[in-house]
PDB file of N, CA and C in Angstrom:
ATOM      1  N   UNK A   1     -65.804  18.610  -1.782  1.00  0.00           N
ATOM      2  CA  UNK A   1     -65.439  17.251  -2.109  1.00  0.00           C
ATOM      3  C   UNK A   1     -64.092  17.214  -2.836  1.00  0.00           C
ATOM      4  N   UNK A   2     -63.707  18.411  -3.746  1.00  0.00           N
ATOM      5  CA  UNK A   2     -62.463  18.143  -4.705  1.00  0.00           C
ATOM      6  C   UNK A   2     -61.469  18.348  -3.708  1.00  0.00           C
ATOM      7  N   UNK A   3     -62.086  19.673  -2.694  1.00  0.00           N
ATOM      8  CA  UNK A   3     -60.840  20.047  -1.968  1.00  0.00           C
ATOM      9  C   UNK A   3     -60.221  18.974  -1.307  1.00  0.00           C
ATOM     10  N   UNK A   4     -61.180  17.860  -0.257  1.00  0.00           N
ATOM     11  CA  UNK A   4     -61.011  16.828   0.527  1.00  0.00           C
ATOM     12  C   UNK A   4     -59.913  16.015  -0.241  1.00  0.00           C
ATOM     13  N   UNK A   5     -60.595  15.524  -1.305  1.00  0.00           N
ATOM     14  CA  UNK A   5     -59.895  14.658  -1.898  1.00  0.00           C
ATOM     15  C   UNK A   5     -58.262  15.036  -2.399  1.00  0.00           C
ATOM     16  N   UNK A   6     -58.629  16.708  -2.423  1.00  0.00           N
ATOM     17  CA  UNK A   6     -56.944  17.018  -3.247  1.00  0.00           C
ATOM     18  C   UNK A   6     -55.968  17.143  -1.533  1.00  0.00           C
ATOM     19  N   UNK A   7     -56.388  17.797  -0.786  1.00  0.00           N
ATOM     20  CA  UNK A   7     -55.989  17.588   0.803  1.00  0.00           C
ATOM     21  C   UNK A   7     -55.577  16.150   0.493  1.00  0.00           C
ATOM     22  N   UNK A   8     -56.333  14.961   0.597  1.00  0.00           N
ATOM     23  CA  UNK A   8     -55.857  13.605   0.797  1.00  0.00           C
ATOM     24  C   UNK A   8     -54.580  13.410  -0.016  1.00  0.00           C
ATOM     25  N   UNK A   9     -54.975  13.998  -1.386  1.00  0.00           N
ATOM     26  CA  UNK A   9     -53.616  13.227  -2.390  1.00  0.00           C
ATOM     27  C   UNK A   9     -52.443  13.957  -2.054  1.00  0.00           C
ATOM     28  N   UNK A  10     -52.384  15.306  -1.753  1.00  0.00           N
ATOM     29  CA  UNK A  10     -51.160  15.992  -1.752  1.00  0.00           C
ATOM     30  C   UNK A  10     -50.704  15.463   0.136  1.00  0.00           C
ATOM     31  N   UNK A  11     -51.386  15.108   0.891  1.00  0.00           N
ATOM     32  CA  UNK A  11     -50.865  14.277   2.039  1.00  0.00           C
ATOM     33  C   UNK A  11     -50.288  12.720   1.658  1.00  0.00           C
ATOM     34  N   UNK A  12     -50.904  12.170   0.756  1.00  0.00           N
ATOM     35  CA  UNK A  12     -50.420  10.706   0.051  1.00  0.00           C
ATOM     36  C   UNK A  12     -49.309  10.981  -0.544  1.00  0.00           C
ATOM     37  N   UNK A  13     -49.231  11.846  -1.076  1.00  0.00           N
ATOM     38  CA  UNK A  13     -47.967  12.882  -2.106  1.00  0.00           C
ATOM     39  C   UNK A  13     -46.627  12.741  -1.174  1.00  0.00           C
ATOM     40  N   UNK A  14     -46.862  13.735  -0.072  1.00  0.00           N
ATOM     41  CA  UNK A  14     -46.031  14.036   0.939  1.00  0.00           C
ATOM     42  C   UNK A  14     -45.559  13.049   1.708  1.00  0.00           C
ATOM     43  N   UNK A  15     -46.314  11.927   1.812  1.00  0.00           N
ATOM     44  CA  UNK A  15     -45.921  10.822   2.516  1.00  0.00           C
ATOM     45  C   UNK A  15     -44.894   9.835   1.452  1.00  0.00           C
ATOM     46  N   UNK A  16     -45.193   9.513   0.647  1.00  0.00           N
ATOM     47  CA  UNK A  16     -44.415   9.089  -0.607  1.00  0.00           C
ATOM     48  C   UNK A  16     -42.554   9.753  -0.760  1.00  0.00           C
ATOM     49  N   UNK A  17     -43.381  11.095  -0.834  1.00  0.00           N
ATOM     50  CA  UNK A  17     -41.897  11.990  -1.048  1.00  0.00           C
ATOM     51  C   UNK A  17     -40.704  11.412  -0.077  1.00  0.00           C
ATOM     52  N   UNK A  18     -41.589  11.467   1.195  1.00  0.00           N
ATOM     53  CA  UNK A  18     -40.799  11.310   2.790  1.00  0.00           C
ATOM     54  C   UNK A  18     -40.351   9.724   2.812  1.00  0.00           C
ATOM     55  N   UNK A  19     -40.771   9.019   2.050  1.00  0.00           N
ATOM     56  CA  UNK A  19     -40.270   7.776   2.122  1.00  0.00           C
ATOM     57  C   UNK A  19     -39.146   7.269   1.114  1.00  0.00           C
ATOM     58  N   UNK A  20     -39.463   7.903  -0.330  1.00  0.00           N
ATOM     59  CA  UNK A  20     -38.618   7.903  -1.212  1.00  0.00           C
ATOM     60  C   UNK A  20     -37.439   8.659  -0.431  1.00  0.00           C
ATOM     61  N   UNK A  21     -37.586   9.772   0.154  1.00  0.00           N
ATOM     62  CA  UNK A  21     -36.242  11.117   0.713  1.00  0.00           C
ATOM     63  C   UNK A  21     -35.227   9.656   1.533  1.00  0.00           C
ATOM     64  N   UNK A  22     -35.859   8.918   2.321  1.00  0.00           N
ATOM     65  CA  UNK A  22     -35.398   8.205   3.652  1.00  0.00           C
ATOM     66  C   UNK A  22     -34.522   6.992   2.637  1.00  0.00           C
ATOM     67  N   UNK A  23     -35.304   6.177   1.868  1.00  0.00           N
ATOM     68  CA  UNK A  23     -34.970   4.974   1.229  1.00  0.00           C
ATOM     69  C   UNK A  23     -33.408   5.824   0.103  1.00  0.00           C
ATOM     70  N   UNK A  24     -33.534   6.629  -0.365  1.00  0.00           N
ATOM     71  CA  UNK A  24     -32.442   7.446  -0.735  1.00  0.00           C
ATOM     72  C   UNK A  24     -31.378   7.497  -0.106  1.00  0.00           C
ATOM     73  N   UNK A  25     -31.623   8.419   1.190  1.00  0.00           N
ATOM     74  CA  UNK A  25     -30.628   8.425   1.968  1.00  0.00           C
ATOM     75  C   UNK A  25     -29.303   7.245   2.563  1.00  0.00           C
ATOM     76  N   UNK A  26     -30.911   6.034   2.566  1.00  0.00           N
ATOM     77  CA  UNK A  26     -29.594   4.914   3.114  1.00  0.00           C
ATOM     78  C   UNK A  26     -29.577   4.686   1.567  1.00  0.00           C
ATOM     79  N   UNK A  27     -29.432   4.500   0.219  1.00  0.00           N
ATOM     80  CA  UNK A  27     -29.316   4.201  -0.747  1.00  0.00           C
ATOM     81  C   UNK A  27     -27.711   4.698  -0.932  1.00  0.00           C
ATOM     82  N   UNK A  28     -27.824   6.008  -0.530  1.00  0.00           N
ATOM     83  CA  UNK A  28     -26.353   6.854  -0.872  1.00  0.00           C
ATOM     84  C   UNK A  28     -25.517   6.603   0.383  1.00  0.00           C
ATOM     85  N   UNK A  29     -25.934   6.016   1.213  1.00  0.00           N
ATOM     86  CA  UNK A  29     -25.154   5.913   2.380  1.00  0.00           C
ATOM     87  C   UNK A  29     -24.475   4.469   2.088  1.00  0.00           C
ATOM     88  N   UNK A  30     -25.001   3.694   1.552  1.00  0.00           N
ATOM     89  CA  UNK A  30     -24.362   2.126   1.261  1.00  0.00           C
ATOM     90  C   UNK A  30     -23.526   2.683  -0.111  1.00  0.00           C
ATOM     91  N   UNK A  31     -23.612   3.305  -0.938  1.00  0.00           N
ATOM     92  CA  UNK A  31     -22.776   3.573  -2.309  1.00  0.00           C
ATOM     93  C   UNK A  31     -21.631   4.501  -1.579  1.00  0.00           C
ATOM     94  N   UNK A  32     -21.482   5.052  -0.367  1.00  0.00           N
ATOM     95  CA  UNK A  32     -20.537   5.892   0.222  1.00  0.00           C
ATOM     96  C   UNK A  32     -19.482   5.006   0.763  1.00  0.00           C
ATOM     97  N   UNK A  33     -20.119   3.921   1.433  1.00  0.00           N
ATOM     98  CA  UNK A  33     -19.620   3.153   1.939  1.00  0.00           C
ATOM     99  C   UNK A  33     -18.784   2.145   1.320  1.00  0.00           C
ATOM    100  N   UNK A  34     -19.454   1.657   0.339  1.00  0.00           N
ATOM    101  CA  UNK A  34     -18.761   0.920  -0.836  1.00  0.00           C
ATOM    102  C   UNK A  34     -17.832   1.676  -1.837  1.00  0.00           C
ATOM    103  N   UNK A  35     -18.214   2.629  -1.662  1.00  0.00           N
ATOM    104  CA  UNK A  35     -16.760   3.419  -2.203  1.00  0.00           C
ATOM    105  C   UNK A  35     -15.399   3.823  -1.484  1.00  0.00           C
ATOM    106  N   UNK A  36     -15.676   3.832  -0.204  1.00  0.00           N
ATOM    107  CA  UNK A  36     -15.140   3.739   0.842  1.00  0.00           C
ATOM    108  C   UNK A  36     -13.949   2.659   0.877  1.00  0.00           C
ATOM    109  N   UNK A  37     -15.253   1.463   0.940  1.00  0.00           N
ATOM    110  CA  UNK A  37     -14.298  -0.113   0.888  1.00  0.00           C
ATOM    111  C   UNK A  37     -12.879   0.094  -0.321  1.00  0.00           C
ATOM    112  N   UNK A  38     -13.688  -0.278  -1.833  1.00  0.00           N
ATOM    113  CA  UNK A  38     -13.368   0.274  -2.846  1.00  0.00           C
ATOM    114  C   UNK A  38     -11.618   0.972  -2.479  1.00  0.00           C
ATOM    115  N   UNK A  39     -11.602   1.819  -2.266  1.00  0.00           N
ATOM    116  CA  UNK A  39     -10.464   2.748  -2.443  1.00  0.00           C
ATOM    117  C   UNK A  39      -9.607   2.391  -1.383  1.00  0.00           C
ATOM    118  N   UNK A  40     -10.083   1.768  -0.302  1.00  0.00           N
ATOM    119  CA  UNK A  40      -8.734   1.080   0.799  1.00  0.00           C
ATOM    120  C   UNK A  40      -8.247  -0.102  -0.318  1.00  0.00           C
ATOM    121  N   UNK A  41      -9.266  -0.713  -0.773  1.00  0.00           N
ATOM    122  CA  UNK A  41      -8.869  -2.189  -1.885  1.00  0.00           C
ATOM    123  C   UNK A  41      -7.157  -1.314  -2.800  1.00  0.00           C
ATOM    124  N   UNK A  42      -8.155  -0.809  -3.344  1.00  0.00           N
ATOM    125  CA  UNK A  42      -7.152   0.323  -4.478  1.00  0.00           C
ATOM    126  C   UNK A  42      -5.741   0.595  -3.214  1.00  0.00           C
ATOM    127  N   UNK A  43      -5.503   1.081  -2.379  1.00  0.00           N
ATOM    128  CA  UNK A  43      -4.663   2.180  -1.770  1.00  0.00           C
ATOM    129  C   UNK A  43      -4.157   0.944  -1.554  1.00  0.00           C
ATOM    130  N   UNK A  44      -4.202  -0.720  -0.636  1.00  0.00           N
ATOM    131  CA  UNK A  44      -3.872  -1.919  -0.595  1.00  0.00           C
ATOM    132  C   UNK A  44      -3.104  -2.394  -1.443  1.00  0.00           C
ATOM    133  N   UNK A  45      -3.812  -2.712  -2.783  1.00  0.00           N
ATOM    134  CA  UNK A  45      -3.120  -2.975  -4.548  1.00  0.00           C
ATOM    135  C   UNK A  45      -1.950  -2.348  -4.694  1.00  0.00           C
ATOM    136  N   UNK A  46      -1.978  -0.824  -4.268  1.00  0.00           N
ATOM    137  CA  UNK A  46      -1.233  -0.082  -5.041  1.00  0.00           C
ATOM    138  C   UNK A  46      -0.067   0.235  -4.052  1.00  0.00           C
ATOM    139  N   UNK A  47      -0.165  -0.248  -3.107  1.00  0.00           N
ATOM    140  CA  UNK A  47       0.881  -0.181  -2.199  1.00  0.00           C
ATOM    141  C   UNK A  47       1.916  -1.125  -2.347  1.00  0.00           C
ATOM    142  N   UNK A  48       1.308  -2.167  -2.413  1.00  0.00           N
ATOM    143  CA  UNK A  48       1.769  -3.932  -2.396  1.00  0.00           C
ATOM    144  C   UNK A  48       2.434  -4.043  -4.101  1.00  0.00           C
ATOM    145  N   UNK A  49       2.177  -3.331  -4.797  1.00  0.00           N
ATOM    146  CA  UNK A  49       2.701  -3.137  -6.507  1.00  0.00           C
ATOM    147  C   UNK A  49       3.848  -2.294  -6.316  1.00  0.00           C
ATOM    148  N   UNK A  50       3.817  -1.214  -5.530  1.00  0.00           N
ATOM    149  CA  UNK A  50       5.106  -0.438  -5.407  1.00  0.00           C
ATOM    150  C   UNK A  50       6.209  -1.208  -4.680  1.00  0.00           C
ATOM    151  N   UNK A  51       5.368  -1.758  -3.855  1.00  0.00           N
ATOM    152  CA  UNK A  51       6.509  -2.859  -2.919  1.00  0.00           C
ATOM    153  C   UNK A  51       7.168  -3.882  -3.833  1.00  0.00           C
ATOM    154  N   UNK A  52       6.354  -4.180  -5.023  1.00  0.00           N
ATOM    155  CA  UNK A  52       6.654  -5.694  -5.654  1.00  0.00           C
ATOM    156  C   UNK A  52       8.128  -4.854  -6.671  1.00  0.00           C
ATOM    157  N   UNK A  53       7.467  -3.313  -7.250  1.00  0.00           N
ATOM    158  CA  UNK A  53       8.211  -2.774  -8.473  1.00  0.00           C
ATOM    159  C   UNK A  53       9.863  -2.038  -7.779  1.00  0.00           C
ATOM    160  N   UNK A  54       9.849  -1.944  -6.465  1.00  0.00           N
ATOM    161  CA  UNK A  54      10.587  -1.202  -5.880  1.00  0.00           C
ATOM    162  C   UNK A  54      11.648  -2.514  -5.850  1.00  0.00           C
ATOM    163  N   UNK A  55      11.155  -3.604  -5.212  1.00  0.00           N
ATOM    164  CA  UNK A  55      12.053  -4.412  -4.453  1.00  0.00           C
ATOM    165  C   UNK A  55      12.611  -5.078  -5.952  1.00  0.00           C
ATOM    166  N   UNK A  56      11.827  -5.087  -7.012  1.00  0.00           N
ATOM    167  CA  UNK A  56      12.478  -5.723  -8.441  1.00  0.00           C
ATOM    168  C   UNK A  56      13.332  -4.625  -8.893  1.00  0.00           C
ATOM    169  N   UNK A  57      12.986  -3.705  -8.950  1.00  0.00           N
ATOM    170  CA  UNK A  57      14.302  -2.740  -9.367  1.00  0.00           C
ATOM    171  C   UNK A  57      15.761  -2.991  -8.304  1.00  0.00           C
ATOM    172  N   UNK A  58      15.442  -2.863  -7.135  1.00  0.00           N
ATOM    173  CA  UNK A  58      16.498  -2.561  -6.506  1.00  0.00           C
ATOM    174  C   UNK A  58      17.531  -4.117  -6.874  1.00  0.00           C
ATOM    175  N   UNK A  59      16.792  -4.990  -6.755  1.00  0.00           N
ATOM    176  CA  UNK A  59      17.189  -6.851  -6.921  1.00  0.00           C
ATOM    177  C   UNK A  59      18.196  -6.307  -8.742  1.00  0.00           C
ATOM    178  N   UNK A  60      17.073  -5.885  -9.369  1.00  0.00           N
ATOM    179  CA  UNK A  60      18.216  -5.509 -10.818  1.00  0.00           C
ATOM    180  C   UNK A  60      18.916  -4.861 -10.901  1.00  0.00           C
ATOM    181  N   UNK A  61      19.099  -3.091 -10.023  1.00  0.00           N
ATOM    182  CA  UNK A  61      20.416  -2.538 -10.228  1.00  0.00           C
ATOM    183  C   UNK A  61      21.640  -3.298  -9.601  1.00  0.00           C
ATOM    184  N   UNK A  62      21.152  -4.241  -8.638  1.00  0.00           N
ATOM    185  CA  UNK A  62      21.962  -4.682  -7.722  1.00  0.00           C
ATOM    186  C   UNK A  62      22.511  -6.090  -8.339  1.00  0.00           C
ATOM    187  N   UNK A  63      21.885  -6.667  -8.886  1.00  0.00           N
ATOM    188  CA  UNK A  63      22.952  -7.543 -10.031  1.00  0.00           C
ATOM    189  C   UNK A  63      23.812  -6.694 -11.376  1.00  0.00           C
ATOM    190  N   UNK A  64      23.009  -5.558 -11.822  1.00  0.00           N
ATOM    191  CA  UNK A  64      24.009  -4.909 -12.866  1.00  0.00           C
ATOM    192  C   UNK A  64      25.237  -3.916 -12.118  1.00  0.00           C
ATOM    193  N   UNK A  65      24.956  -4.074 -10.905  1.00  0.00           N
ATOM    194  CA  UNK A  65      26.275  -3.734  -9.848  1.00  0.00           C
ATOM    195  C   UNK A  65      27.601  -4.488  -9.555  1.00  0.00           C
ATOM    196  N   UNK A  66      26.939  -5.336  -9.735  1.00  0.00           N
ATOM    197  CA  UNK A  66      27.689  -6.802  -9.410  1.00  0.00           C
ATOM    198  C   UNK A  66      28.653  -7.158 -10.969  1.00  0.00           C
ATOM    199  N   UNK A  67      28.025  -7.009 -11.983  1.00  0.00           N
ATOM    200  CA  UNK A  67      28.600  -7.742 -12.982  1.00  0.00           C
ATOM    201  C   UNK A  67      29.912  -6.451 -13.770  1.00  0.00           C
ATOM    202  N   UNK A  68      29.731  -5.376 -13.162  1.00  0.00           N
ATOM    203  CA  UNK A  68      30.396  -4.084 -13.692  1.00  0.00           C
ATOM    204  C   UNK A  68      31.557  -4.158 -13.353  1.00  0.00           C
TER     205      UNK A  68
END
């Protein structure tokens, strides 16, 4: 009778495990993904800031060019 019953739980066990393992998987697969997104956002920002800091420098040496 104990054995039956411990057979049952460690199969209830195993089934649990296998579902938690699966629900994980896509868990880390959506946080991969969103990190993913994430860092094109970033690489976007930081592109478009160099563009903004580049084109303001060049606009200022190019008036202190002018006035020399």
């Amino acid at each position: 009778m104990f054995a039956a019953a411990q057979a049952q739980s460690e199969l209830r066990l195993t089934q649990e495990l296998c579902a938690l393992r699966v629900e994980m998987h896509q868990g880390f697969a959506a946080v991969r993904q969103e990190v993913a997104t994430s860092r094109v956002d970033i690489l976007k920002w930081t592109i478009a800031l160099l563009a903004a800091n580049l084109s303001a420098t060049i606009g200022i040496v190019a008036l202190l060019l002018r006035h020399s």
